[in-house]
PDB file of N, CA and C in Angstrom:
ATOM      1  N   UNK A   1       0.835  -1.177   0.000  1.00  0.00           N
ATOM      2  CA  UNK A   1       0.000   0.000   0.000  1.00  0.00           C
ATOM      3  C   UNK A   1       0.883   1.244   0.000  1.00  0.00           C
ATOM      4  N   UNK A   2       0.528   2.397  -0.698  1.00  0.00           N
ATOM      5  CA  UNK A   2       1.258   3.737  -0.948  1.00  0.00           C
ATOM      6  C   UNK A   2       1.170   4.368   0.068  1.00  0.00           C
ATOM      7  N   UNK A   3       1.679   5.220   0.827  1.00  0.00           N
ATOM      8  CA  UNK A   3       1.322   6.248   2.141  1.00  0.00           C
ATOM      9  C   UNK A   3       1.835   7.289   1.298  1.00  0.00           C
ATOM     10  N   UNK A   4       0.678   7.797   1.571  1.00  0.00           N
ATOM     11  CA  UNK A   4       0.834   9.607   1.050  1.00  0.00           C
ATOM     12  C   UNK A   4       1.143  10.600   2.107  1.00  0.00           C
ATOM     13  N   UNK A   5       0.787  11.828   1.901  1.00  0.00           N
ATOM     14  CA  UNK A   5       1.355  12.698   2.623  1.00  0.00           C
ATOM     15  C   UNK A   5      -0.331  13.151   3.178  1.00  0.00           C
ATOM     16  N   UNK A   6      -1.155  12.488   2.681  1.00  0.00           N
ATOM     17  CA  UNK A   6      -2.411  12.589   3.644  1.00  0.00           C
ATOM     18  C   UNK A   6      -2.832  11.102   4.658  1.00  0.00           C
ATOM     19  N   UNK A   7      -1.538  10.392   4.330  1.00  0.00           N
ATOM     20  CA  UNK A   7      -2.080   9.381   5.074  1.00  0.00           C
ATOM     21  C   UNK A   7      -2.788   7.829   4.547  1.00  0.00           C
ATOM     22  N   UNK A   8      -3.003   6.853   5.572  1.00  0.00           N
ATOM     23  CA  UNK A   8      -3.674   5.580   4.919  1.00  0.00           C
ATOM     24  C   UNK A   8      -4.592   5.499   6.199  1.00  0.00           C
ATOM     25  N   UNK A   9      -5.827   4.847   5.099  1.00  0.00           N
ATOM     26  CA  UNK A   9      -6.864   4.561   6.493  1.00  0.00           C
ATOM     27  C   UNK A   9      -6.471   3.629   7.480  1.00  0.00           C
ATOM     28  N   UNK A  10      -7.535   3.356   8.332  1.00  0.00           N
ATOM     29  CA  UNK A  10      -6.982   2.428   9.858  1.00  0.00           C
ATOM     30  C   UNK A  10      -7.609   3.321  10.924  1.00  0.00           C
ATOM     31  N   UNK A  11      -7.377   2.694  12.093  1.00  0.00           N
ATOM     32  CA  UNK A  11      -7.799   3.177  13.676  1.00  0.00           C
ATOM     33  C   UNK A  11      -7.649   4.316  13.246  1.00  0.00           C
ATOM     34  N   UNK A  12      -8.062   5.566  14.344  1.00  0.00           N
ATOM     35  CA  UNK A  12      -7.495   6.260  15.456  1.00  0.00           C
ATOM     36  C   UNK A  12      -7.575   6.279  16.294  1.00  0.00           C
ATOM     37  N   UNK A  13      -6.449   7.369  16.851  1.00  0.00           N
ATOM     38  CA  UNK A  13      -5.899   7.452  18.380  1.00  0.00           C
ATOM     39  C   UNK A  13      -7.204   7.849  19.183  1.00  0.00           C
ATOM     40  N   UNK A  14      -6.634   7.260  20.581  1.00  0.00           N
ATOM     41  CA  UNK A  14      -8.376   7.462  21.269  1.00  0.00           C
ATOM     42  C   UNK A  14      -8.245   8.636  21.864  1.00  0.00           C
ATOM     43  N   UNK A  15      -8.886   9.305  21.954  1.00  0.00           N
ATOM     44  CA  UNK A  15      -8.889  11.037  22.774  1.00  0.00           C
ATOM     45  C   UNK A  15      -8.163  11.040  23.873  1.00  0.00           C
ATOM     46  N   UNK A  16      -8.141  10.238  24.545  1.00  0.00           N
ATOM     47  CA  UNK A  16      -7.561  10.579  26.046  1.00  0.00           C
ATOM     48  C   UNK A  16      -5.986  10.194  25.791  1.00  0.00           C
ATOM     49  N   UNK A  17      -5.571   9.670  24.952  1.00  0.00           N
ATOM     50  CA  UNK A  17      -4.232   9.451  24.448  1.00  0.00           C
ATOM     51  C   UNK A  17      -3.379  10.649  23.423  1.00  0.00           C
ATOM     52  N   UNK A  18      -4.455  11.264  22.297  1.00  0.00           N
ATOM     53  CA  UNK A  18      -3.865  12.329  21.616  1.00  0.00           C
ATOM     54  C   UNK A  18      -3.609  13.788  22.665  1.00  0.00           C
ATOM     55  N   UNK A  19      -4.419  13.360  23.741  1.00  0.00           N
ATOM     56  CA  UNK A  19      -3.694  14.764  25.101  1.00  0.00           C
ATOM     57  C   UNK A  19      -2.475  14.655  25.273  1.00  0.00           C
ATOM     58  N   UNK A  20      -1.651  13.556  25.331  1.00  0.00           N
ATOM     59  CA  UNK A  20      -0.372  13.156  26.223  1.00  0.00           C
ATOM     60  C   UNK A  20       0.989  13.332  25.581  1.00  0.00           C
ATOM     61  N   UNK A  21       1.395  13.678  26.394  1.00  0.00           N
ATOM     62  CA  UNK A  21       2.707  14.078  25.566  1.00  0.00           C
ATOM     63  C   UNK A  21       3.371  12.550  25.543  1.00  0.00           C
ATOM     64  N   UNK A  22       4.702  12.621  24.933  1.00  0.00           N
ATOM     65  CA  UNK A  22       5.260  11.132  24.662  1.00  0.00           C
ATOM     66  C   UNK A  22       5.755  10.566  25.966  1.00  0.00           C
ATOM     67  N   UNK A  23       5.166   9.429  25.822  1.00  0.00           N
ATOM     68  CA  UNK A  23       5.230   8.428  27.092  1.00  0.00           C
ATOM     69  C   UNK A  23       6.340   7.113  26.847  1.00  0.00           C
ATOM     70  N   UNK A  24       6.611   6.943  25.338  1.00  0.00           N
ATOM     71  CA  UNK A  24       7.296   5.894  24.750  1.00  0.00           C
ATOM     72  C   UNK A  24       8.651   5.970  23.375  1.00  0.00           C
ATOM     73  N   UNK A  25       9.618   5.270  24.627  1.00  0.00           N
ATOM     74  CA  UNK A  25      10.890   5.351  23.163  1.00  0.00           C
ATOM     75  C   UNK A  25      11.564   4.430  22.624  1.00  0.00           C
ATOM     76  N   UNK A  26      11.878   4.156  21.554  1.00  0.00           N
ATOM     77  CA  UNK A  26      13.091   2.562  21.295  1.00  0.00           C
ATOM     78  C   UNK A  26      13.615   2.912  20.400  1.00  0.00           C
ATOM     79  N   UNK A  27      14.148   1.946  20.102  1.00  0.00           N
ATOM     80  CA  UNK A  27      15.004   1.268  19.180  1.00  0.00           C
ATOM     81  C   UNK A  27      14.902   0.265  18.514  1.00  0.00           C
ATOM     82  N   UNK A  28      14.876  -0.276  17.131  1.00  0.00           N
ATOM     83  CA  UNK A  28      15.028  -1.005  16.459  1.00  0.00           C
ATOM     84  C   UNK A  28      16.135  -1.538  15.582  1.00  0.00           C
ATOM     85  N   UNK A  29      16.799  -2.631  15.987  1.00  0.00           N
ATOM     86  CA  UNK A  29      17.609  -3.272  15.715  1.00  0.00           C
ATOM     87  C   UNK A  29      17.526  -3.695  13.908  1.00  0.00           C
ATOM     88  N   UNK A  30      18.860  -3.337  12.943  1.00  0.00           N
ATOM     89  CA  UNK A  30      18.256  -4.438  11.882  1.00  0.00           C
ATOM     90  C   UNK A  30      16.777  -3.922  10.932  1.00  0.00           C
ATOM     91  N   UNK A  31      16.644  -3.230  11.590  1.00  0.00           N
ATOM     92  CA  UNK A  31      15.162  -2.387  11.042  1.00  0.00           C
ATOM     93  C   UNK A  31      15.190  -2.019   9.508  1.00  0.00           C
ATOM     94  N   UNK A  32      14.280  -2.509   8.957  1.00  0.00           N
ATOM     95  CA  UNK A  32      14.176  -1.703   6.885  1.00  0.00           C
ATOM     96  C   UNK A  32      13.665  -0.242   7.019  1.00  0.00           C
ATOM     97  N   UNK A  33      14.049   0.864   6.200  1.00  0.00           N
ATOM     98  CA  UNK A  33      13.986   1.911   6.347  1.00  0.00           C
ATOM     99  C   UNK A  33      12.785   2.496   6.730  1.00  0.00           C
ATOM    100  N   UNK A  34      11.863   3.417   7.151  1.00  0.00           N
ATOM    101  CA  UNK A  34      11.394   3.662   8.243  1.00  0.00           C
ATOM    102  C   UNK A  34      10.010   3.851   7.282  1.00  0.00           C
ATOM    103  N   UNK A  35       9.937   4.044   5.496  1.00  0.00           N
ATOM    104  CA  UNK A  35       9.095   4.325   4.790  1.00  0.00           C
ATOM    105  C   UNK A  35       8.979   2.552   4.704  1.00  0.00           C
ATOM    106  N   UNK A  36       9.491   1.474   4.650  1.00  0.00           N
ATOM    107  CA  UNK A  36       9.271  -0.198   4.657  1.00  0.00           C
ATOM    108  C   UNK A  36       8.425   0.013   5.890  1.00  0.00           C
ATOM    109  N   UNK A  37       9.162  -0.011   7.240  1.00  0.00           N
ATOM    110  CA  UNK A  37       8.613  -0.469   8.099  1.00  0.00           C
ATOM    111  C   UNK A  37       7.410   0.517   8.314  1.00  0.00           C
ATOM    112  N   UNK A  38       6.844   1.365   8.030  1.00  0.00           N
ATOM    113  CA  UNK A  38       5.528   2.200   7.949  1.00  0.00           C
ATOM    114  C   UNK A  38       4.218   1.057   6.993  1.00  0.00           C
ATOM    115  N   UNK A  39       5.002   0.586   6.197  1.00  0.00           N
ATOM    116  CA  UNK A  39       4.129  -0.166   4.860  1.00  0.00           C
ATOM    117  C   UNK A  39       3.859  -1.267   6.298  1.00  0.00           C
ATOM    118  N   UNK A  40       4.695  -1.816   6.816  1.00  0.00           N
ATOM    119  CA  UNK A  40       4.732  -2.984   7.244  1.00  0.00           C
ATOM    120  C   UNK A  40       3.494  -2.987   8.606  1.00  0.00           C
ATOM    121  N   UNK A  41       3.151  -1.942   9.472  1.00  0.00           N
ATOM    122  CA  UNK A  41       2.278  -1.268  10.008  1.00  0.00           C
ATOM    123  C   UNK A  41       1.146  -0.995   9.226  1.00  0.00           C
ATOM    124  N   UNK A  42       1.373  -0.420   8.232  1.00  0.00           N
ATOM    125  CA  UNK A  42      -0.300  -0.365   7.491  1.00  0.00           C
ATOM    126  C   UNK A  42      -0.999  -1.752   7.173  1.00  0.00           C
ATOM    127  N   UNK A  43      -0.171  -2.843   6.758  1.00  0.00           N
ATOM    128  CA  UNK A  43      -0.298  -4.257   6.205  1.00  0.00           C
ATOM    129  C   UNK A  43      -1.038  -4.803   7.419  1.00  0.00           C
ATOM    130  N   UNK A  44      -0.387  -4.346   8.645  1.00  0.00           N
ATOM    131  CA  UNK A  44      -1.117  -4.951   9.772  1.00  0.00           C
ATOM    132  C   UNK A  44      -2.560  -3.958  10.653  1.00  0.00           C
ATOM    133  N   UNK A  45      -3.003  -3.271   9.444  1.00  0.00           N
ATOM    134  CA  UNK A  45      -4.031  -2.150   9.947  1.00  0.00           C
ATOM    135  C   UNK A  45      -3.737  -1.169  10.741  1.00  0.00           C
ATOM    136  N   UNK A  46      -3.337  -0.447  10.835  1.00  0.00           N
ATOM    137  CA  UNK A  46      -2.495   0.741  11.494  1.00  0.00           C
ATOM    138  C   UNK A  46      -2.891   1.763  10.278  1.00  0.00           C
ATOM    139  N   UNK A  47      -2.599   3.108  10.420  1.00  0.00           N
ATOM    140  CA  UNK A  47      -2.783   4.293  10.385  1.00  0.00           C
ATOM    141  C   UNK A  47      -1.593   4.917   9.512  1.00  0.00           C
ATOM    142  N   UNK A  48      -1.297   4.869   8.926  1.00  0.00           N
ATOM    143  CA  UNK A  48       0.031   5.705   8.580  1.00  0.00           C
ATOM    144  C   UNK A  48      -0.003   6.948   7.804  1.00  0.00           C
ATOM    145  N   UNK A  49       0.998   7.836   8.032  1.00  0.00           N
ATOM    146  CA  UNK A  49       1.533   8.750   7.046  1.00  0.00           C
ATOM    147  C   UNK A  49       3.008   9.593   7.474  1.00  0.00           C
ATOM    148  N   UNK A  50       3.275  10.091   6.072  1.00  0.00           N
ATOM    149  CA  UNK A  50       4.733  10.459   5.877  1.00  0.00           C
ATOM    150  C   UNK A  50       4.457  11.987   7.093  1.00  0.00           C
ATOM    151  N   UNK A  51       4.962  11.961   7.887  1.00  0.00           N
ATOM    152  CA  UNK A  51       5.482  13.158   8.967  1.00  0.00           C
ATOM    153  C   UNK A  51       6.821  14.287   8.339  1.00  0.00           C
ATOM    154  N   UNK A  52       7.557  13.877   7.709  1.00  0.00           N
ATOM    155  CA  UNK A  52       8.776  14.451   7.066  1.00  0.00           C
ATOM    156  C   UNK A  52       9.408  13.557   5.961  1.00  0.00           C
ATOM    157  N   UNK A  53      10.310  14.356   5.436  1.00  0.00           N
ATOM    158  CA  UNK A  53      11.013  13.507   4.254  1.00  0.00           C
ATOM    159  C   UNK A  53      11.337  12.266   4.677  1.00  0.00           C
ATOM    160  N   UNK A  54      11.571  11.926   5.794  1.00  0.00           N
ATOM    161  CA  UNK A  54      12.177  10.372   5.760  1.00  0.00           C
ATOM    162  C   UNK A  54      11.467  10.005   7.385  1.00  0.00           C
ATOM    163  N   UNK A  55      10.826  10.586   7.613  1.00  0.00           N
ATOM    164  CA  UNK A  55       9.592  10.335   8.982  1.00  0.00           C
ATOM    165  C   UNK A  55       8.418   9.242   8.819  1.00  0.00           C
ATOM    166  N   UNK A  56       8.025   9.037   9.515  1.00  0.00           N
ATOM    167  CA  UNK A  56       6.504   8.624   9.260  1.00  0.00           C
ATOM    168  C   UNK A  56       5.749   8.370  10.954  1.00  0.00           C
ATOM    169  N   UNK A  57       4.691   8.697  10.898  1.00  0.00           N
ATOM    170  CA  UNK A  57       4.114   8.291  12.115  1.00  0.00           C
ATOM    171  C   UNK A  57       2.945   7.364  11.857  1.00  0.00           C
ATOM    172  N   UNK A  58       2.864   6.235  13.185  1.00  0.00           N
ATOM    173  CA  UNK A  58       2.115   4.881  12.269  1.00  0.00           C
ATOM    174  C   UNK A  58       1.132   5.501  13.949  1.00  0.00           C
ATOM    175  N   UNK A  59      -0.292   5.009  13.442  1.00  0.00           N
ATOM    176  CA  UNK A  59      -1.042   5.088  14.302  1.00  0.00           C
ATOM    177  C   UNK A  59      -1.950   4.004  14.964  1.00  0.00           C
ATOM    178  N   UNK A  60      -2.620   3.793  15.862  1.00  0.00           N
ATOM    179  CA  UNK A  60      -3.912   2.692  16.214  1.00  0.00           C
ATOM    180  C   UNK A  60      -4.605   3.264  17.312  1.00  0.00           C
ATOM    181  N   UNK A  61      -5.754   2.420  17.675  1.00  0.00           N
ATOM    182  CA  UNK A  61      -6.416   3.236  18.784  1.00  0.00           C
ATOM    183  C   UNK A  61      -5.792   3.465  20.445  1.00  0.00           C
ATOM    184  N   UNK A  62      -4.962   2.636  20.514  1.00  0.00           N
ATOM    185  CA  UNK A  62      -3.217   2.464  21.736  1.00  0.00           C
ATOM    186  C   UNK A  62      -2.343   3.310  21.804  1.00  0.00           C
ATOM    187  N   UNK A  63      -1.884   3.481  20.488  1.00  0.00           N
ATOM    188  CA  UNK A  63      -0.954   4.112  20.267  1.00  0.00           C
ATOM    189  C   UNK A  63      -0.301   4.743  18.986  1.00  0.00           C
ATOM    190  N   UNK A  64       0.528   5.693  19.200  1.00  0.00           N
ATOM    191  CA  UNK A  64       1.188   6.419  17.812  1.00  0.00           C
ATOM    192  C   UNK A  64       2.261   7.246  18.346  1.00  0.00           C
ATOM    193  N   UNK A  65       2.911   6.803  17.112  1.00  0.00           N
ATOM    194  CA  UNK A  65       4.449   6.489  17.456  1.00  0.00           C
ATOM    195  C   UNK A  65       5.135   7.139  16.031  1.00  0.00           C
ATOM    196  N   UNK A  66       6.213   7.794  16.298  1.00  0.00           N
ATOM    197  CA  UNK A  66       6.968   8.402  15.018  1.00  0.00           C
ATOM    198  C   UNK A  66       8.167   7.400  14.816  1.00  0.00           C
ATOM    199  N   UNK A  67       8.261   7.018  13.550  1.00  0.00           N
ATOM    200  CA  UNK A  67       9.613   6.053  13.261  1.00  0.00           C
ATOM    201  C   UNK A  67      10.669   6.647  12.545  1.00  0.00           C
ATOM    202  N   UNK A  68      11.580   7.149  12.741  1.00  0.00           N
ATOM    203  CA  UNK A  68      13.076   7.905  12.430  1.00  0.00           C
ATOM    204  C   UNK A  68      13.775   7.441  12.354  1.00  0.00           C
ATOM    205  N   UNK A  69      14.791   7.514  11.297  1.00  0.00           N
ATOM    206  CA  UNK A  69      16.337   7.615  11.227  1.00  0.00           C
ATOM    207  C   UNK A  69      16.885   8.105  11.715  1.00  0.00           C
ATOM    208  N   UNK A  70      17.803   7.085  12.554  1.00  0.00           N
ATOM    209  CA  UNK A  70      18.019   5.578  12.077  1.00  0.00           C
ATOM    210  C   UNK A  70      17.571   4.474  13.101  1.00  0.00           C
ATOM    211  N   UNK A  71      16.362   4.190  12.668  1.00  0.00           N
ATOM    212  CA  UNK A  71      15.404   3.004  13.340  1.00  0.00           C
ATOM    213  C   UNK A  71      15.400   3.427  14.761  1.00  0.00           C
ATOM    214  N   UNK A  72      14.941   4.476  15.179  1.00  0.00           N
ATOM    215  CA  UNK A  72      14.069   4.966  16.022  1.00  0.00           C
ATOM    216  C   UNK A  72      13.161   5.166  16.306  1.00  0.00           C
ATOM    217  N   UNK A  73      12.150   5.303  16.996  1.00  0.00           N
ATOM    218  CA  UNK A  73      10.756   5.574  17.415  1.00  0.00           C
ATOM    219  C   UNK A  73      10.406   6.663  18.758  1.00  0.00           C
ATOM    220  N   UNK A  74       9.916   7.354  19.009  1.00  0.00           N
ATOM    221  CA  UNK A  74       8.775   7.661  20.327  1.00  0.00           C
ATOM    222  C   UNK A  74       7.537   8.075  19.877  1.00  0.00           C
ATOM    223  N   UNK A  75       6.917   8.202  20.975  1.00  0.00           N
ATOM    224  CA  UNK A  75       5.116   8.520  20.820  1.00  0.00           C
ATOM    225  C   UNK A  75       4.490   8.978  22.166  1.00  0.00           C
ATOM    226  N   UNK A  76       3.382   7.927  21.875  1.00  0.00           N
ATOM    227  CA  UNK A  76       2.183   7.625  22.913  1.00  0.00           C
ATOM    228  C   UNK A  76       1.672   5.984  22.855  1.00  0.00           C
ATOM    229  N   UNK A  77       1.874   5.926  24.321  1.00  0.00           N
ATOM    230  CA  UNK A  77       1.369   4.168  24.355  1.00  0.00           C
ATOM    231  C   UNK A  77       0.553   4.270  24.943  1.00  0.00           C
ATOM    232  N   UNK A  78      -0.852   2.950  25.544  1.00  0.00           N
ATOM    233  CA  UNK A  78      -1.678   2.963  26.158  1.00  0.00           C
ATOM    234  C   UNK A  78      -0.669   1.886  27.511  1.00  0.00           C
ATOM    235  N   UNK A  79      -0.447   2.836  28.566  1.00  0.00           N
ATOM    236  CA  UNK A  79       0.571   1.769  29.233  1.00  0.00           C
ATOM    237  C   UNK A  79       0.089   0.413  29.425  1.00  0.00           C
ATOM    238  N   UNK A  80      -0.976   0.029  29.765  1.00  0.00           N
ATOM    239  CA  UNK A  80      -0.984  -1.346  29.733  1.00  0.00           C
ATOM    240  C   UNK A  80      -1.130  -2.413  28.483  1.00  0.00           C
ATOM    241  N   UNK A  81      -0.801  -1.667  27.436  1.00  0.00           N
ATOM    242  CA  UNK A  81      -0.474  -2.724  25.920  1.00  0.00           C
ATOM    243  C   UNK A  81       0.665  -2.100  25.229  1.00  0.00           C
ATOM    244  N   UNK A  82       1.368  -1.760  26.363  1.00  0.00           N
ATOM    245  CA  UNK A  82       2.984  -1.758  25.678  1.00  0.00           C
ATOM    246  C   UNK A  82       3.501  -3.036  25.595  1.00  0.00           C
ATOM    247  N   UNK A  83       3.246  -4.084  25.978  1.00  0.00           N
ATOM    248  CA  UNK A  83       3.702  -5.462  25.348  1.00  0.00           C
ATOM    249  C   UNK A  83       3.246  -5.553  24.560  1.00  0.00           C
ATOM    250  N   UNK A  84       1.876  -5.063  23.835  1.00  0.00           N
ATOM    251  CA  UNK A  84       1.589  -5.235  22.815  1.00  0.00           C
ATOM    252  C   UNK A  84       2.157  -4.774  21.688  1.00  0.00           C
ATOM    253  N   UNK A  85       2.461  -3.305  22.344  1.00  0.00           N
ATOM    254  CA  UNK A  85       3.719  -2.898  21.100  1.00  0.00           C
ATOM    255  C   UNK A  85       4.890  -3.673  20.666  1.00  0.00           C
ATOM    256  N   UNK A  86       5.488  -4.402  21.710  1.00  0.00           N
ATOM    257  CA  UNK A  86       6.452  -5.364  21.641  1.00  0.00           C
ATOM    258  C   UNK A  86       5.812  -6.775  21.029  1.00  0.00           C
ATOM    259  N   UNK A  87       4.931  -6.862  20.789  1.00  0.00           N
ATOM    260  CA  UNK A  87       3.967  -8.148  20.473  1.00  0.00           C
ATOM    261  C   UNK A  87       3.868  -7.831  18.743  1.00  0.00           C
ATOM    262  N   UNK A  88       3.680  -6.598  18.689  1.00  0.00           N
ATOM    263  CA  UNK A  88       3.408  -6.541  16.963  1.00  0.00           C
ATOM    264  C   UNK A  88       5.017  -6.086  16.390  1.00  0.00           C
ATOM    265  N   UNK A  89       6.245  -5.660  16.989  1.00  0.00           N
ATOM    266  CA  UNK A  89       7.218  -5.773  16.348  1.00  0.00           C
ATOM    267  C   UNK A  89       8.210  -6.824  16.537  1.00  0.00           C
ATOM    268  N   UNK A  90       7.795  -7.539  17.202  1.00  0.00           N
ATOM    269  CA  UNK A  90       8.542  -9.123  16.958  1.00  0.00           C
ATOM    270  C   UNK A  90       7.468  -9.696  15.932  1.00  0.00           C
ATOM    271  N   UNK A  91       5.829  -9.895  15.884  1.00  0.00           N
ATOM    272  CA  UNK A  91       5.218 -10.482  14.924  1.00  0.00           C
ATOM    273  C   UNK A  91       6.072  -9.344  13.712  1.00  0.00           C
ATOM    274  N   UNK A  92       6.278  -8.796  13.571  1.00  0.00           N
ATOM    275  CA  UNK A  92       7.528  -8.198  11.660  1.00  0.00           C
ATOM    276  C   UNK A  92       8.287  -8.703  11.822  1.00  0.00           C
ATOM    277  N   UNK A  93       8.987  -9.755  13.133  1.00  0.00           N
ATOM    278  CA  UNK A  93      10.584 -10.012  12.962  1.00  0.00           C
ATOM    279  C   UNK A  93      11.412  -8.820  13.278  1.00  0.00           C
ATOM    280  N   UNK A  94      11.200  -8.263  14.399  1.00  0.00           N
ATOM    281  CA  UNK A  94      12.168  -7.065  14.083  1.00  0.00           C
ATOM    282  C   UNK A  94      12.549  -7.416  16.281  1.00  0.00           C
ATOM    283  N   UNK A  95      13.905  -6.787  16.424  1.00  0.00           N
ATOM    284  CA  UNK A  95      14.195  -6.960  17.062  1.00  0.00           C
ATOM    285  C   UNK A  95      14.274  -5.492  17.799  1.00  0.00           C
ATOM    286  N   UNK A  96      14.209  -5.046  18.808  1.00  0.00           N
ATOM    287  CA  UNK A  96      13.472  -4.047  19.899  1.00  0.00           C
ATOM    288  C   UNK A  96      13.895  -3.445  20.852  1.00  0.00           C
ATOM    289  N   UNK A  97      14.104  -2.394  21.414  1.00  0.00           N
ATOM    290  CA  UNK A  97      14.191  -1.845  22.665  1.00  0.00           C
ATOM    291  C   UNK A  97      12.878  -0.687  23.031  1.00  0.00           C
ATOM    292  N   UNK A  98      12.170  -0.878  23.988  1.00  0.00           N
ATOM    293  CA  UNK A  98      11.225   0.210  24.676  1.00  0.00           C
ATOM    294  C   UNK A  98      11.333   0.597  25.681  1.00  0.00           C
ATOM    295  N   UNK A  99      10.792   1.715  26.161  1.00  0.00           N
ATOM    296  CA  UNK A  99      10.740   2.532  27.350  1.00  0.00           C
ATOM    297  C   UNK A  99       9.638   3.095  27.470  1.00  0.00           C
ATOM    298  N   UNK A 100       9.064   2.728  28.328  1.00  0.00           N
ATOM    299  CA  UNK A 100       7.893   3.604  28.925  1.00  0.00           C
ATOM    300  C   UNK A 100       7.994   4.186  29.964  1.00  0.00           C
ATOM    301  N   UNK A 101       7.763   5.480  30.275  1.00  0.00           N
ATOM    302  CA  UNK A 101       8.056   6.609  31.389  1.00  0.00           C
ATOM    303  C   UNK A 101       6.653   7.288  31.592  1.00  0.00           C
ATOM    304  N   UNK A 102       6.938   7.974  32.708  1.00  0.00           N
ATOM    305  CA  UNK A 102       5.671   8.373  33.462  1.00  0.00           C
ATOM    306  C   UNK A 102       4.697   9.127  32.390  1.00  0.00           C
ATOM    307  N   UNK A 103       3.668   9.672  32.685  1.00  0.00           N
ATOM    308  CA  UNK A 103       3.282  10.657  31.785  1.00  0.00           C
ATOM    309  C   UNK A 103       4.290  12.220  32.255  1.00  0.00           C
ATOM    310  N   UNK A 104       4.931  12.348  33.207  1.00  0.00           N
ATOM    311  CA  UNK A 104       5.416  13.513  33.373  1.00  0.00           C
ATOM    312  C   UNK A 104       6.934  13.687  32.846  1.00  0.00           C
ATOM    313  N   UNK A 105       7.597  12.179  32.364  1.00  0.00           N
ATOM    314  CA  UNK A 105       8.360  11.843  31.834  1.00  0.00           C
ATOM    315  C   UNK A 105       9.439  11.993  32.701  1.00  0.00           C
ATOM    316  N   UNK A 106       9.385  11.527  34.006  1.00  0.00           N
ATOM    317  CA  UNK A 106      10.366  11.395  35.204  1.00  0.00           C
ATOM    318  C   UNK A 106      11.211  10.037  35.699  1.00  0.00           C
ATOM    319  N   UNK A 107      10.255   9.298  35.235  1.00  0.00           N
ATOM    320  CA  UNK A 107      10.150   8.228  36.240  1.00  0.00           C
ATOM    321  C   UNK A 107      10.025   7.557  34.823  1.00  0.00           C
ATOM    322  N   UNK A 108      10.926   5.835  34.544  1.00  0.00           N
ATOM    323  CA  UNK A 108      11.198   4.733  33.970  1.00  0.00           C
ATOM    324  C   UNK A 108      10.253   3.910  33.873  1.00  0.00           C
ATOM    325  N   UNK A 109       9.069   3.172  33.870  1.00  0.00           N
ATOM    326  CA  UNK A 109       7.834   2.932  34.240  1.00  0.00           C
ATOM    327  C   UNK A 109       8.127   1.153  33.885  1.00  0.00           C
ATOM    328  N   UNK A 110       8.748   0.776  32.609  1.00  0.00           N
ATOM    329  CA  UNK A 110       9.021  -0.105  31.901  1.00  0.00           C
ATOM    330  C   UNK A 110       9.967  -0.238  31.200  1.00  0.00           C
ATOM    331  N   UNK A 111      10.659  -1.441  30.700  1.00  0.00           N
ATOM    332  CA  UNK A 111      11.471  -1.674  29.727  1.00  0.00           C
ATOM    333  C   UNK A 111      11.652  -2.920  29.487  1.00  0.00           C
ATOM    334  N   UNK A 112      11.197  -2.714  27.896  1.00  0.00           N
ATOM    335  CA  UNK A 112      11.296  -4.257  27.143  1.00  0.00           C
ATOM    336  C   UNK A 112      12.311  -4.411  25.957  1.00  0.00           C
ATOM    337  N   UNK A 113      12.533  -5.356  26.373  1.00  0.00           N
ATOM    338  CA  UNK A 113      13.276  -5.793  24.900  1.00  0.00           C
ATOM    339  C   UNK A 113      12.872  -7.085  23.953  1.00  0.00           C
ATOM    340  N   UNK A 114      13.412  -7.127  22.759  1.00  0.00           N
ATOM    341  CA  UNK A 114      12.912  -8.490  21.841  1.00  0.00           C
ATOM    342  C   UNK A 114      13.393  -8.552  20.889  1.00  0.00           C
TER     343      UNK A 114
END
């Protein structure tokens, strides 16, 4: 599927989540460039579109998350299905680091790897 610069259909973010500032950060190991791994998110129903020349932010009703060069990410998670985030980037095969921090962004809350 093409991602334009208006976007691909899918979820959205649920209201009480587009308030929050970023709660979530990683890393991706090994990762295909950030316009692949956006396709690879839409394939699995997600939300996408191009954020900047080589940006993209992938969305769902949990969460949305910006993916950067070089195979980076932060966002907004729903804290209790941040394994899930870790659940749909091992289902791509992709190998992982996350962080979830407070909403005030003080405090370490979580950390996964995969």
């Amino acid at each position: 599927m093409e991602i334009t610069s208006g976007g691909t259909p899918g979820p959205r973010l649920a209201d009480h989540l587009a308030v929050l500032d970023n709660n979530v950060y990683g890393s991706l190991t090994d990762a295909p460039p950030a316009r692949e791994l956006a396709e690879m998110f839409v394939r699995a129903g997600w939300r996408a579109r191009a954020s900047s020349w080589t940006d993209y932010e992938v969305k769902h009703e949990w969460a949305c998350i910006e993916l950067m060069e070089p195979r980076i990410f932060s966002g907004v998670v729903e804290p209790s299905r941040t394994e899930e985030l870790g659940a749909v980037l091992a289902g791509f095969g992709l190998r992982y680091s996350i962080e979830l921090w407070s909403e005030d962004r003080t405090t370490l809350v979580r950390e996964l790897t995969g």
